[in-house]
Protein backbone atom coordinates (compact mmCIF):
# COMPACT_ATOMS: atom_id res chain seq x y z
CA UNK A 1 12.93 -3.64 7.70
CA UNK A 2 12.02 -4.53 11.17
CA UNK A 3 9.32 -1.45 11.48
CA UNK A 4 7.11 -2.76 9.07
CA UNK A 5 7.02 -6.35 10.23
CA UNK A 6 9.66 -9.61 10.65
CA UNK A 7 11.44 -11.12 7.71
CA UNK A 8 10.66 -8.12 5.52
CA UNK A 9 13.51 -7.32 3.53
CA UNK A 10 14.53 -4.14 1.21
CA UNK A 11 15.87 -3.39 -2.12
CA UNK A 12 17.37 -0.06 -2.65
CA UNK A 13 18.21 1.35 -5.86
CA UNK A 14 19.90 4.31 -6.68
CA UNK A 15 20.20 6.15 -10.14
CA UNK A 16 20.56 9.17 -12.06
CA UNK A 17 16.85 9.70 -11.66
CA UNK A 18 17.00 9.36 -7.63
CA UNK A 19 16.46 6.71 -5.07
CA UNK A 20 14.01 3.38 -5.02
CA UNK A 21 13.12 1.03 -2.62
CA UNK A 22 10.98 -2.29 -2.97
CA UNK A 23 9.83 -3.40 0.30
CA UNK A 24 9.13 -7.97 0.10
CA UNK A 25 8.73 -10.82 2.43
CA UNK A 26 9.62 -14.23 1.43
CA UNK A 27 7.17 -16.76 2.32
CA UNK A 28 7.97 -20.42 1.61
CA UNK A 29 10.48 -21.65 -0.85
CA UNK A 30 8.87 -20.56 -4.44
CA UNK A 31 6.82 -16.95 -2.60
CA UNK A 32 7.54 -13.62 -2.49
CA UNK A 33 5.57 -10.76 -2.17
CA UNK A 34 6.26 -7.49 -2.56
CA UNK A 35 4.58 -5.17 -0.36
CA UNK A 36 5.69 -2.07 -1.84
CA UNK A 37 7.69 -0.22 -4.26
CA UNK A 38 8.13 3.34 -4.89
CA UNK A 39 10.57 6.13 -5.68
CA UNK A 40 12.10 8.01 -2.42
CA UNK A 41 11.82 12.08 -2.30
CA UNK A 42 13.41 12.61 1.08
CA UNK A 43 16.06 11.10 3.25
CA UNK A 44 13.55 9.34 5.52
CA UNK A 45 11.31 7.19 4.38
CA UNK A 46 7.32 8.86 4.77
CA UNK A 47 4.84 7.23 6.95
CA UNK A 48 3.00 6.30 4.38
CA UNK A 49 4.95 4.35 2.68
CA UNK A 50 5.84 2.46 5.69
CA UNK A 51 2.07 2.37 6.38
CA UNK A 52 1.24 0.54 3.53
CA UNK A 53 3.56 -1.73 3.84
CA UNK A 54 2.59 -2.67 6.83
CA UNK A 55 -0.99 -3.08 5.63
CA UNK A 56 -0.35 -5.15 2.67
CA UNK A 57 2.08 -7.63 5.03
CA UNK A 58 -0.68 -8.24 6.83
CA UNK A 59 -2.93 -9.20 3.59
CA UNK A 60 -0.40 -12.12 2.96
């Protein structure tokens, strides 16, 4: 996920229910953080959850 910052990384799960991502960084041998994680409604992901992500990678 180079638009919301280097080394983040995504999970995408898919379901009956719909689509998922989780949005993490790993930071050091025994850290990661996950930025984000939320349930997708649209083909693109929105701008806000990119947003946050973005926010939150800069928090670590």
């Amino acid at each position: 996920m180079s638009s919301v910052g280097a080394g983040v990384r995504e999970i995408r799960i898919r379901d009956e229910s719909g689509a998922f991502r989780v949005m993490y960084v790993v930071q050091a041998k025994d850290a990661v953080y996950v930025l984000h994680a939320f349930q997708k409604k649209s083909q693109q992901t929105a701008r806000h959850d990119l947003d946050l992500a973005r926010l939150r990678l800069q928090q670590v």
